[in-house]
N, C-alpha and C. Protein backbone atom coordinates (compact mmCIF):
# COMPACT_ATOMS: atom_id res chain seq x y z
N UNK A 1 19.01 -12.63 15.72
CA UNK A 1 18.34 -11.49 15.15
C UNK A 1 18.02 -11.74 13.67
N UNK A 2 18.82 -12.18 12.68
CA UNK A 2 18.66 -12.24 11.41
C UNK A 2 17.45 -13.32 11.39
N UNK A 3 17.36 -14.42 11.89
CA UNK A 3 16.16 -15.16 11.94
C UNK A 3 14.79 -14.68 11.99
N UNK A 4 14.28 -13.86 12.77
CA UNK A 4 13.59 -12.62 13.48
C UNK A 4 13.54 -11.66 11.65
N UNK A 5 14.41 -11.14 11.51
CA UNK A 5 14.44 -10.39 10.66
C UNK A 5 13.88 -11.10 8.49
N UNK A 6 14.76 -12.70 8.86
CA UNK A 6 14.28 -13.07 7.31
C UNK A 6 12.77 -13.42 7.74
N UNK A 7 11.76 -13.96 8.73
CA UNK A 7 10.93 -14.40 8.87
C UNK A 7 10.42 -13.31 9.03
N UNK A 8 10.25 -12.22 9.23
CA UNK A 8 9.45 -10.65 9.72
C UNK A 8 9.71 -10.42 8.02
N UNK A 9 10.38 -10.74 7.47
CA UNK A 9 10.45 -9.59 6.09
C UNK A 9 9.69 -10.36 4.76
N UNK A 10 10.17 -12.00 4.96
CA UNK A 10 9.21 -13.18 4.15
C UNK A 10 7.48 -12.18 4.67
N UNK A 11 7.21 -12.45 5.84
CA UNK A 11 6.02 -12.26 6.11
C UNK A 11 5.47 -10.67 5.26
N UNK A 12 6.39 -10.12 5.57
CA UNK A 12 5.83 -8.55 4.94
C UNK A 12 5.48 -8.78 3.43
N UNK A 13 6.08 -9.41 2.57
CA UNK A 13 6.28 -10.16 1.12
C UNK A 13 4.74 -10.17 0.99
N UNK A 14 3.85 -10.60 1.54
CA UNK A 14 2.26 -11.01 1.55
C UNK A 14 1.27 -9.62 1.30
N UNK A 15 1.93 -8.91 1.19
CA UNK A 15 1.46 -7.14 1.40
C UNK A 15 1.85 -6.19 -0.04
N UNK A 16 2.73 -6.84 -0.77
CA UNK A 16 3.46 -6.83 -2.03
C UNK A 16 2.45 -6.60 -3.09
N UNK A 17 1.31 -7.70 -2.99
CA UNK A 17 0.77 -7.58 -3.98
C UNK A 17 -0.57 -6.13 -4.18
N UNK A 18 -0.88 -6.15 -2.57
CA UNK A 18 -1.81 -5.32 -2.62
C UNK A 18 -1.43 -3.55 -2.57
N UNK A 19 0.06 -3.43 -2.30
CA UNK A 19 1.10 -2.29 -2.75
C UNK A 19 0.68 -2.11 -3.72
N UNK A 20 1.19 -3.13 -4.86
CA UNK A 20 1.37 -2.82 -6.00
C UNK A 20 0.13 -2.98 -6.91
N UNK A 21 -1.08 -3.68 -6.60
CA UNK A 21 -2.58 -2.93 -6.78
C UNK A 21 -2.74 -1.29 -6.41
N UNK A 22 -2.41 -0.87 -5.79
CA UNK A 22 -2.74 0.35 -5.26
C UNK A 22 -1.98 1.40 -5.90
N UNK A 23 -0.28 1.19 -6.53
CA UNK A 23 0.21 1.78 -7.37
C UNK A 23 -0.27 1.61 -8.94
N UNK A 24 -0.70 0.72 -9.57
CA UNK A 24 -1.61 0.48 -10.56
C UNK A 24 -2.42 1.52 -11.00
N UNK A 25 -3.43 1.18 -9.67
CA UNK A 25 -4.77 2.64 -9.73
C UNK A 25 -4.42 4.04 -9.46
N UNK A 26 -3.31 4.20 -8.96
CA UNK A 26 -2.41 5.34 -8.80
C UNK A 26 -2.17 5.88 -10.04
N UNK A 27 -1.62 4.59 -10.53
CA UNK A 27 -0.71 5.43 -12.42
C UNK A 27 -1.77 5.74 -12.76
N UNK A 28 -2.75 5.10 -12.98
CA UNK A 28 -4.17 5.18 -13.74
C UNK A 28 -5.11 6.22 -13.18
N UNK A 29 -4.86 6.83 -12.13
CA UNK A 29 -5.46 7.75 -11.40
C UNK A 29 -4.67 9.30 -12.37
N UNK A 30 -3.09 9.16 -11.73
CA UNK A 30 -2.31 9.91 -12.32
C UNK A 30 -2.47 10.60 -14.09
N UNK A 31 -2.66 9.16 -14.47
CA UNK A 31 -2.17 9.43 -15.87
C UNK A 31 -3.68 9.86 -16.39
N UNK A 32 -4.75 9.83 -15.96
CA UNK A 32 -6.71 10.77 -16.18
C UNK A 32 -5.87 12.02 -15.65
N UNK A 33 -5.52 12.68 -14.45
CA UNK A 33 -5.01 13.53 -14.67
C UNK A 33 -4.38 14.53 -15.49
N UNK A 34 -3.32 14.01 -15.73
CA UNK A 34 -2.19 14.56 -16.97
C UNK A 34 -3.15 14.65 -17.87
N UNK A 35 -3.90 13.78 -18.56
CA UNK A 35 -4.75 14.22 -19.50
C UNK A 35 -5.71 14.97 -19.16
N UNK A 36 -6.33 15.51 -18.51
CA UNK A 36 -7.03 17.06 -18.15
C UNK A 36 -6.37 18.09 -18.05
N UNK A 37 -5.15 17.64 -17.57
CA UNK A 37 -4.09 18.76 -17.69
C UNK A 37 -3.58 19.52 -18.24
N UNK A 38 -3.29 18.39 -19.26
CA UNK A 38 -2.76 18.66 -21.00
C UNK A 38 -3.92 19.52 -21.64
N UNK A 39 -5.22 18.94 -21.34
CA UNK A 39 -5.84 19.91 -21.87
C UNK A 39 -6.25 21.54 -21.60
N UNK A 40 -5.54 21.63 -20.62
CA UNK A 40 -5.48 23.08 -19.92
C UNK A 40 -3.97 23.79 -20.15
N UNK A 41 -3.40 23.29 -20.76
CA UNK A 41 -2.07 23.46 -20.38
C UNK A 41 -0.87 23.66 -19.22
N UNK A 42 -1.87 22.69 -18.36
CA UNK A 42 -0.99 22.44 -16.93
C UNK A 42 0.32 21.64 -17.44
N UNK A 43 1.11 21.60 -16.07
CA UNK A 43 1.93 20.68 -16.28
C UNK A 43 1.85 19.10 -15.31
N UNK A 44 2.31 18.51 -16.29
CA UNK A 44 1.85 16.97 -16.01
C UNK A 44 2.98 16.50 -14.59
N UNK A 45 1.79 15.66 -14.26
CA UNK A 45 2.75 15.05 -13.01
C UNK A 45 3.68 13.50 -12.86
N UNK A 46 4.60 13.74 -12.74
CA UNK A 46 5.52 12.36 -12.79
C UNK A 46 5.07 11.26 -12.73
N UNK A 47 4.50 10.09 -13.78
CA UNK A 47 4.13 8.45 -13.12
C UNK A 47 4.79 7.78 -12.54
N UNK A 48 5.87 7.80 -12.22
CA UNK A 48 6.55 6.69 -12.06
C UNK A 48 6.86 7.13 -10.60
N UNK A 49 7.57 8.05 -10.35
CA UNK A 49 7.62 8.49 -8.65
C UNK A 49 6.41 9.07 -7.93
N UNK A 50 5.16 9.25 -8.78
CA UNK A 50 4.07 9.12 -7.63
C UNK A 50 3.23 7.71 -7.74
N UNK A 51 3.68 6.93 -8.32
CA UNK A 51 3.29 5.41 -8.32
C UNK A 51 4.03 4.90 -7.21
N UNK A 52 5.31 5.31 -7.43
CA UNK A 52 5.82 4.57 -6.56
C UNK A 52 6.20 5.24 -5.06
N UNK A 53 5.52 6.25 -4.84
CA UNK A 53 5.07 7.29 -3.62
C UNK A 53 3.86 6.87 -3.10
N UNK A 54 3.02 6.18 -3.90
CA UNK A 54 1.49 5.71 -3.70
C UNK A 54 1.89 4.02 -3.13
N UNK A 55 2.40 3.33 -3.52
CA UNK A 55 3.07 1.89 -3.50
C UNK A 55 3.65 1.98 -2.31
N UNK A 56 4.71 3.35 -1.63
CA UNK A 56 5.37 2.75 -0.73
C UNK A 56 4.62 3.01 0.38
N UNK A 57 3.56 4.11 0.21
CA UNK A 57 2.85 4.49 1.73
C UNK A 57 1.66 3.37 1.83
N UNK A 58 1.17 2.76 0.99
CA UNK A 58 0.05 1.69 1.03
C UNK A 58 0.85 0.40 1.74
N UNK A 59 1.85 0.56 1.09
CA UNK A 59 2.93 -0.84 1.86
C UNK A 59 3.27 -0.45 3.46
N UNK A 60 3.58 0.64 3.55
CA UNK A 60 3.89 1.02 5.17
C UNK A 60 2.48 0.92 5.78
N UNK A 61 1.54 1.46 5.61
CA UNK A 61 -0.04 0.96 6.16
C UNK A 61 -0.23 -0.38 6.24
N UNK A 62 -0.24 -1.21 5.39
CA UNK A 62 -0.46 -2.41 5.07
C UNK A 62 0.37 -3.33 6.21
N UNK A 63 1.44 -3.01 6.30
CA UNK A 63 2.52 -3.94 7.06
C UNK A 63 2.38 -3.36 8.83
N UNK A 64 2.38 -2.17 8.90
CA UNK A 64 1.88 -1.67 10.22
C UNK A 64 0.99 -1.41 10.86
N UNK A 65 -0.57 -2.03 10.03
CA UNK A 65 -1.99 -1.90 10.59
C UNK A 65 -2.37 -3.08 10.08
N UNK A 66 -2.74 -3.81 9.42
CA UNK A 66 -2.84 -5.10 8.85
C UNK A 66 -2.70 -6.54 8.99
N UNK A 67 -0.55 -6.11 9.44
CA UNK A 67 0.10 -7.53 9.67
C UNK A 67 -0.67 -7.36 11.58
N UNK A 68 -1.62 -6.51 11.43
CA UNK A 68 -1.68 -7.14 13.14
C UNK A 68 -3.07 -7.04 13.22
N UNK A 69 -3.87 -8.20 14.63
CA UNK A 69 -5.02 -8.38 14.68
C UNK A 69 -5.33 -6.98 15.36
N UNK A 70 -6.51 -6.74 15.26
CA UNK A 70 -7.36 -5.60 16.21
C UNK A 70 -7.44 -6.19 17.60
N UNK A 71 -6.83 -4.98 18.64
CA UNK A 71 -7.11 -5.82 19.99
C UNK A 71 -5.46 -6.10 20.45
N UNK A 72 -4.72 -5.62 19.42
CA UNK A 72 -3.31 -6.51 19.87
C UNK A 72 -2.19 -5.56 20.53
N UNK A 73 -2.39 -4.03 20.52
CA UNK A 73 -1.85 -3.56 21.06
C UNK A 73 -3.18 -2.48 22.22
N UNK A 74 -2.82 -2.29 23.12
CA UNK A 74 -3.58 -1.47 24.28
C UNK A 74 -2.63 -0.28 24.74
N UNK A 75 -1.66 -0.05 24.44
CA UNK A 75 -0.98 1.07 25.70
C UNK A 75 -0.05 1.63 24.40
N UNK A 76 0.72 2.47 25.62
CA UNK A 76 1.48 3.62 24.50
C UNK A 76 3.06 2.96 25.32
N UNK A 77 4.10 3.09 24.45
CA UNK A 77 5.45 3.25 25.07
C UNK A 77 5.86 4.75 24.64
N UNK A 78 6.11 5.29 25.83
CA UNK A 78 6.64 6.31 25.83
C UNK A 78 8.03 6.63 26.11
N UNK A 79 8.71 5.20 26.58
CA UNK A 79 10.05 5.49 27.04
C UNK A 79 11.18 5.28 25.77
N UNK A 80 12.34 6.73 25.34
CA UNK A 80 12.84 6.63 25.06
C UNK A 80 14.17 5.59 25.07
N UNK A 81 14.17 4.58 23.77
CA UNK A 81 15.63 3.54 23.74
C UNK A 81 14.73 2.50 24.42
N UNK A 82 13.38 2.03 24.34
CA UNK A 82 12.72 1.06 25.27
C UNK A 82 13.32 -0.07 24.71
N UNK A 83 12.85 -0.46 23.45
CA UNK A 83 13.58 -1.64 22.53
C UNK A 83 14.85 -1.62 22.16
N UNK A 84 15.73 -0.95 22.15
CA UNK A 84 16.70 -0.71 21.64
C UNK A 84 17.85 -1.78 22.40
N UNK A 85 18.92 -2.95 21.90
CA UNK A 85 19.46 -3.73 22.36
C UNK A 85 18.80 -4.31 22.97
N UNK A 86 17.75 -4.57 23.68
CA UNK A 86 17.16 -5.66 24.65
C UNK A 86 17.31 -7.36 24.90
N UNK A 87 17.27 -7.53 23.03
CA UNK A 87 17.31 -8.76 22.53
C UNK A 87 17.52 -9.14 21.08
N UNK A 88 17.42 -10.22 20.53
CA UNK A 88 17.77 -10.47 19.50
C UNK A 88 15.94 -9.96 18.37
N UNK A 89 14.99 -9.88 18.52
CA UNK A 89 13.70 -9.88 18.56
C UNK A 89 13.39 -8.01 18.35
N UNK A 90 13.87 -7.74 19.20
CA UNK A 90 13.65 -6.37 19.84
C UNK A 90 14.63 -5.54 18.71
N UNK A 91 15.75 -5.77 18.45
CA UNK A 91 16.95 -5.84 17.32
C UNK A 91 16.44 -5.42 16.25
N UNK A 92 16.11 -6.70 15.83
CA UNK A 92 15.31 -6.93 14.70
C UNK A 92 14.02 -6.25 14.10
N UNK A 93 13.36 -5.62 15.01
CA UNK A 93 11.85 -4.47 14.86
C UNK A 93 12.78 -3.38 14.43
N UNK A 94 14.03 -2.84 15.06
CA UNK A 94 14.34 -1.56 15.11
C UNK A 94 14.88 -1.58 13.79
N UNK A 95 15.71 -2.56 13.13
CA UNK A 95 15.99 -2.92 11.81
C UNK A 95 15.06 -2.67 10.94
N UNK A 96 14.15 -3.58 11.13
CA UNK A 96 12.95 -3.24 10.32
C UNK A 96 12.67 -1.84 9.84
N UNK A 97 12.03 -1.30 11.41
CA UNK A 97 11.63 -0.36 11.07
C UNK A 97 12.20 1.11 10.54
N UNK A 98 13.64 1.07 10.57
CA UNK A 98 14.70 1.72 9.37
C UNK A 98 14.50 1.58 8.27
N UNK A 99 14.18 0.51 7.99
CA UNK A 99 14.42 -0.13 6.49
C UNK A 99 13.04 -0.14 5.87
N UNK A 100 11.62 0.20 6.47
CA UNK A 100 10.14 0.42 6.20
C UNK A 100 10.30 1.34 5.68
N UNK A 101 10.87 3.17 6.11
CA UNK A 101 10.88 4.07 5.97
C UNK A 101 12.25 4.52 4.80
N UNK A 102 12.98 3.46 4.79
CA UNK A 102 13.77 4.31 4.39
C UNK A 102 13.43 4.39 2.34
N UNK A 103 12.65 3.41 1.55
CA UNK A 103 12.28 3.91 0.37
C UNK A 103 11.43 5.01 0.64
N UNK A 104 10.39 5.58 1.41
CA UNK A 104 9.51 6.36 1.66
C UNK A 104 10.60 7.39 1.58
N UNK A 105 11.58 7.44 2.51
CA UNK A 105 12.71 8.83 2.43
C UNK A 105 13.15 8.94 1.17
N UNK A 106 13.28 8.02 0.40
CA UNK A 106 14.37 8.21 -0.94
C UNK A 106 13.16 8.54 -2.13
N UNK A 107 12.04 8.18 -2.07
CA UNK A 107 10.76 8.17 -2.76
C UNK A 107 9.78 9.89 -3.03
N UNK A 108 10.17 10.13 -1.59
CA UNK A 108 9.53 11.73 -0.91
C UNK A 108 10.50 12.33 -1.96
N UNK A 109 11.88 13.07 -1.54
CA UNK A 109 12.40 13.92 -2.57
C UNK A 109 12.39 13.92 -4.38
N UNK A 110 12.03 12.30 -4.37
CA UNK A 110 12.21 12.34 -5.92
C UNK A 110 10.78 12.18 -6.54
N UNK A 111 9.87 12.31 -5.71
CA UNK A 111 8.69 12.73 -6.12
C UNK A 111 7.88 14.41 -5.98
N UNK A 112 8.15 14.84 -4.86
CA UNK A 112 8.09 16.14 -4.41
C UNK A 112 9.31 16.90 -4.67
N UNK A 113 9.67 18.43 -5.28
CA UNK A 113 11.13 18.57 -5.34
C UNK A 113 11.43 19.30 -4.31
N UNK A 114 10.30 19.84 -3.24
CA UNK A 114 10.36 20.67 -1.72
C UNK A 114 10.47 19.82 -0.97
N UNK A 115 10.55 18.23 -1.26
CA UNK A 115 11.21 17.36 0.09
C UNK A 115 12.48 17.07 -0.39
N UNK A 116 13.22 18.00 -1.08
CA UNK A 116 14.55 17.84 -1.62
C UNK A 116 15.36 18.70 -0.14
N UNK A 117 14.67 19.02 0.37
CA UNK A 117 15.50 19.76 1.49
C UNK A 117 15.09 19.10 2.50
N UNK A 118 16.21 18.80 3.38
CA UNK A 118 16.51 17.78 4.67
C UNK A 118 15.28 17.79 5.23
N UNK A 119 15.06 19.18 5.87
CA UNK A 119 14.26 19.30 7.13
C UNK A 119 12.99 19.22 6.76
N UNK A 120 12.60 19.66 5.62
CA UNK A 120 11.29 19.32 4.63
C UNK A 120 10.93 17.71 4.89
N UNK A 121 11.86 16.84 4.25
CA UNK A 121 11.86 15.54 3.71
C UNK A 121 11.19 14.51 5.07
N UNK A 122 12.93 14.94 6.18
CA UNK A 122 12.42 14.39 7.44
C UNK A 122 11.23 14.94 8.65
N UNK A 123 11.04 15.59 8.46
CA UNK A 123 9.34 16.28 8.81
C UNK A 123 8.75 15.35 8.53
N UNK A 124 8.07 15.49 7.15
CA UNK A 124 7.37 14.08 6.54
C UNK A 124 7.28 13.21 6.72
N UNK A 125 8.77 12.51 7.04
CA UNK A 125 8.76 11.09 7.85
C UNK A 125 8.80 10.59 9.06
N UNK A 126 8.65 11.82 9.46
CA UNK A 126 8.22 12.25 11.26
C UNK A 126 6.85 11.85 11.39
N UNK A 127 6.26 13.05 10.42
CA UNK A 127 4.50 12.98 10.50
C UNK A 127 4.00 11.93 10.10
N UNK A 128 4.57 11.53 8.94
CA UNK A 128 4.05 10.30 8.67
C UNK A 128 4.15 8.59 9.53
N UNK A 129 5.30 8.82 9.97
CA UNK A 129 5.25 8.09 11.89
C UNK A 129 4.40 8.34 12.52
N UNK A 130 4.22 9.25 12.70
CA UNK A 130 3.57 9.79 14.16
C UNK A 130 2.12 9.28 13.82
N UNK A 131 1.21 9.49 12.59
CA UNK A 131 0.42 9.20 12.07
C UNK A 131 0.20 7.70 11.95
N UNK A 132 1.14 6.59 11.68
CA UNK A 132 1.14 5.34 11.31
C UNK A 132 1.20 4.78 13.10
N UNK A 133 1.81 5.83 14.04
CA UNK A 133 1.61 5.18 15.44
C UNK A 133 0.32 5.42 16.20
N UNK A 134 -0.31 6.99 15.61
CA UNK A 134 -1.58 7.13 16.05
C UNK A 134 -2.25 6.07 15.78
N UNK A 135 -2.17 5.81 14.32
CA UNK A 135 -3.69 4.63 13.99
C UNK A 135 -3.30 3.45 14.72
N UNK A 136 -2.48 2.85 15.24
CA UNK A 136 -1.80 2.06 15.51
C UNK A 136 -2.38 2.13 17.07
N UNK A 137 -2.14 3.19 17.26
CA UNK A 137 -2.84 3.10 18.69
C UNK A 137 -4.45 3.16 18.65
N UNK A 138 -5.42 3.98 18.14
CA UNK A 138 -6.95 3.95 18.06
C UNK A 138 -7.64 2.39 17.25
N UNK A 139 -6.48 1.95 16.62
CA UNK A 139 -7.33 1.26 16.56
C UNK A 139 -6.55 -0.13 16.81
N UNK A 140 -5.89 0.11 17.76
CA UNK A 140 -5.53 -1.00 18.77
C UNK A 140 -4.64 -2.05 18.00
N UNK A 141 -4.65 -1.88 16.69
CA UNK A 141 -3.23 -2.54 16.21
C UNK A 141 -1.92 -2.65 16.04
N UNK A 142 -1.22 -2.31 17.39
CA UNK A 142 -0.13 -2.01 17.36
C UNK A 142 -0.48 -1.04 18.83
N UNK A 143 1.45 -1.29 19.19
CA UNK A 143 1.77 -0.02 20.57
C UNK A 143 2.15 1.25 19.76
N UNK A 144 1.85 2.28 20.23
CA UNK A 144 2.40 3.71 20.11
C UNK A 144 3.65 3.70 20.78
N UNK A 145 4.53 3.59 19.84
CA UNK A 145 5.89 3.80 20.49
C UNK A 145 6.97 4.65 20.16
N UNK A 146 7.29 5.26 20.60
CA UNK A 146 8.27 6.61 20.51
C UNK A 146 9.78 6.19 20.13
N UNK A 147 10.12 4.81 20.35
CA UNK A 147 11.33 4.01 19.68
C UNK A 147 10.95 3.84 17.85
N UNK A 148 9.63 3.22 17.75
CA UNK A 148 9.08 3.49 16.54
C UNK A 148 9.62 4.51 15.99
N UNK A 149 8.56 5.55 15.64
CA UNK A 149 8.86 7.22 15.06
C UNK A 149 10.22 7.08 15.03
N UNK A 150 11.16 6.93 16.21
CA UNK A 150 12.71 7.24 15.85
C UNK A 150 12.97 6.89 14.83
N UNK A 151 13.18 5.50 15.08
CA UNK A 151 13.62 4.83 13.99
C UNK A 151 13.11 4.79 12.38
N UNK A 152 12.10 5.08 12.20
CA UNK A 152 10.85 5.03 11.34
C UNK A 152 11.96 6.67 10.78
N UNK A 153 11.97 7.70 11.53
CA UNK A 153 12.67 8.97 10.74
C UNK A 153 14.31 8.71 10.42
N UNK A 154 14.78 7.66 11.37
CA UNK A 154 16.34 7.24 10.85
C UNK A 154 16.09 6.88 9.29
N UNK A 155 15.14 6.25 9.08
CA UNK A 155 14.59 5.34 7.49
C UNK A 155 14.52 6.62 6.73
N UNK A 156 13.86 7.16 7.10
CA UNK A 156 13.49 8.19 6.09
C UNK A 156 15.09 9.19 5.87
N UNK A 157 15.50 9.31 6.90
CA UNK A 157 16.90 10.19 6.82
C UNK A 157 17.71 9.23 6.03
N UNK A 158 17.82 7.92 6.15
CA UNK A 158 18.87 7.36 5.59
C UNK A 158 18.39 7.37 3.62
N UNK A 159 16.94 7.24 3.81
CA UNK A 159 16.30 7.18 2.41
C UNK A 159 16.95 8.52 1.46
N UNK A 160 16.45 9.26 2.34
CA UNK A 160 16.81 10.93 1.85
C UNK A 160 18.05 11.12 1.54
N UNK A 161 19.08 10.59 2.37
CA UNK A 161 20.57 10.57 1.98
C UNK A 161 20.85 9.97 0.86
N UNK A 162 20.45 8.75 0.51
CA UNK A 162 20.71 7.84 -0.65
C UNK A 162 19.82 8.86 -1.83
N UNK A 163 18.92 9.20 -1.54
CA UNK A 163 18.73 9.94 -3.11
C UNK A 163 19.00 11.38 -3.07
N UNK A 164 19.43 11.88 -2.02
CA UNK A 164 20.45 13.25 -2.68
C UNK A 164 22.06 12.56 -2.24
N UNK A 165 22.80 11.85 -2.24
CA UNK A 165 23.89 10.98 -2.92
C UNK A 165 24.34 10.54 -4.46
N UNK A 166 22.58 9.84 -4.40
CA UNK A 166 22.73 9.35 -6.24
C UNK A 166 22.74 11.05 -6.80
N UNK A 167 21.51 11.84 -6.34
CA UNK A 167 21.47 13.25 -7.35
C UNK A 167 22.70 13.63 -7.54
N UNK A 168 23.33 14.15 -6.88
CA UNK A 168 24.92 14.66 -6.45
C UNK A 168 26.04 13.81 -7.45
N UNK A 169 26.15 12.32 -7.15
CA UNK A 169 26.50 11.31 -8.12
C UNK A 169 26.23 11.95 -9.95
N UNK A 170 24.90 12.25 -9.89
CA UNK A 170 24.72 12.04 -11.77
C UNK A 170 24.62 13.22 -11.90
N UNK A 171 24.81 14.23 -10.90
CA UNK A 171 25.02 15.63 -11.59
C UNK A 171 26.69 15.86 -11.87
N UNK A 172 27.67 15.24 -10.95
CA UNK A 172 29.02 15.18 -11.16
C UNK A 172 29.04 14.12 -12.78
N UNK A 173 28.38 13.42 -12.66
CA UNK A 173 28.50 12.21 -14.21
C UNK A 173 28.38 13.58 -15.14
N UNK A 174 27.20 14.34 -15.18
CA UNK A 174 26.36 14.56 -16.18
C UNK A 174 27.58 16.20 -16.43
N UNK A 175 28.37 16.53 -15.28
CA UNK A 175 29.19 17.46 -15.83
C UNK A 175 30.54 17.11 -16.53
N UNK A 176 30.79 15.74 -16.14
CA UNK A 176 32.08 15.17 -16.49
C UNK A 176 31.48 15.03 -18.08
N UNK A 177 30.93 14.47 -18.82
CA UNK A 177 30.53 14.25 -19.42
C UNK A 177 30.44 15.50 -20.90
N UNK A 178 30.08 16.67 -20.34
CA UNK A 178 29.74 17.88 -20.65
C UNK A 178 30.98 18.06 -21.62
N UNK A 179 32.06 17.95 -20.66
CA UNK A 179 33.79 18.76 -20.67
C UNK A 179 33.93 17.91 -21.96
């Protein structure tokens, strides 16, 4: 499985750069904003967590419509646990695809503060599955698979945990501190 997994993740590495083009024009998108803003007296919107909200969903597109030719997937899996243990290969996707979603989970709350709540957060990374399996299916790059989405919202749940963990973490720092 780990073989499967360093060679699936080297490969994703190739997708890196055009992420982080896309977070670039993001800040730079962002930051023309804030300055219209400012001049209204809105309030300005975070660079750095919608850069890197813009970075991680261009990277999840990129790696799940991209890393595959057109033509390469035809059908839907609908059966729940299809991949799940099968093989060392099969392993290794479900890994993955935890670990695709799970900055997107930790990224969502600390960019949005209404995906600070569970069911908010993982919604999002539901829809935003469900969405990355649709295109996946129309346009034939990739199977629609319902093991996918699972796992794809485990990522996002585990994401979401790790950044209301750290919050929780530096609000206990930030009271110790206080005393």
């Amino acid at each position: 499985m780990l073989k499967y997994f360093v060679r699936d993740m080297y490969g994703a590495m190739r997708f890196l750069p055009m992420g982080l083009l896309i977070g670039m024009l993001a800040a730079a998108a962002v930051r023309m904003v804030n300055i219209r803003r400012s001049g209204k007296g809105g309030q300005p919107i975070r660079i750095v967590p919608a850069t890197c909200f813009c970075v991680s969903l261009a990277i999840i597109f990129c790696i799940t419509l991209l890393s595959r030719e057109s033509g390469a997937g035809k059908r839907l899996d609908l059966e729940l646990f299809s991949t799940f243990g099968i093989n060392s290969r099969n392993n290794a996707y479900v890994a993955e695809n935890i670990l695709l979603f799970l900055p997107y989970g930790f990224i969502c709350p600390w960019n949005f503060k209404k995906l600070r709540n569970f069911f908010l957060c993982a919604g999002t990374g539901l829809l935003t599955s469900l969405g990355v399996e649709t295109l996946q299916l129309i346009s034939r790059r990739g199977i629609f698979q319902i093991d996918d989405i699972l796992t794809n919202l485990l990522g996002s749940v585990a994401g979401w945990t790790l950044f209301t963990a750290g919050r929780l973490a530096g609000q206990a720092v930030r009271r110790r501190l206080r005393r």
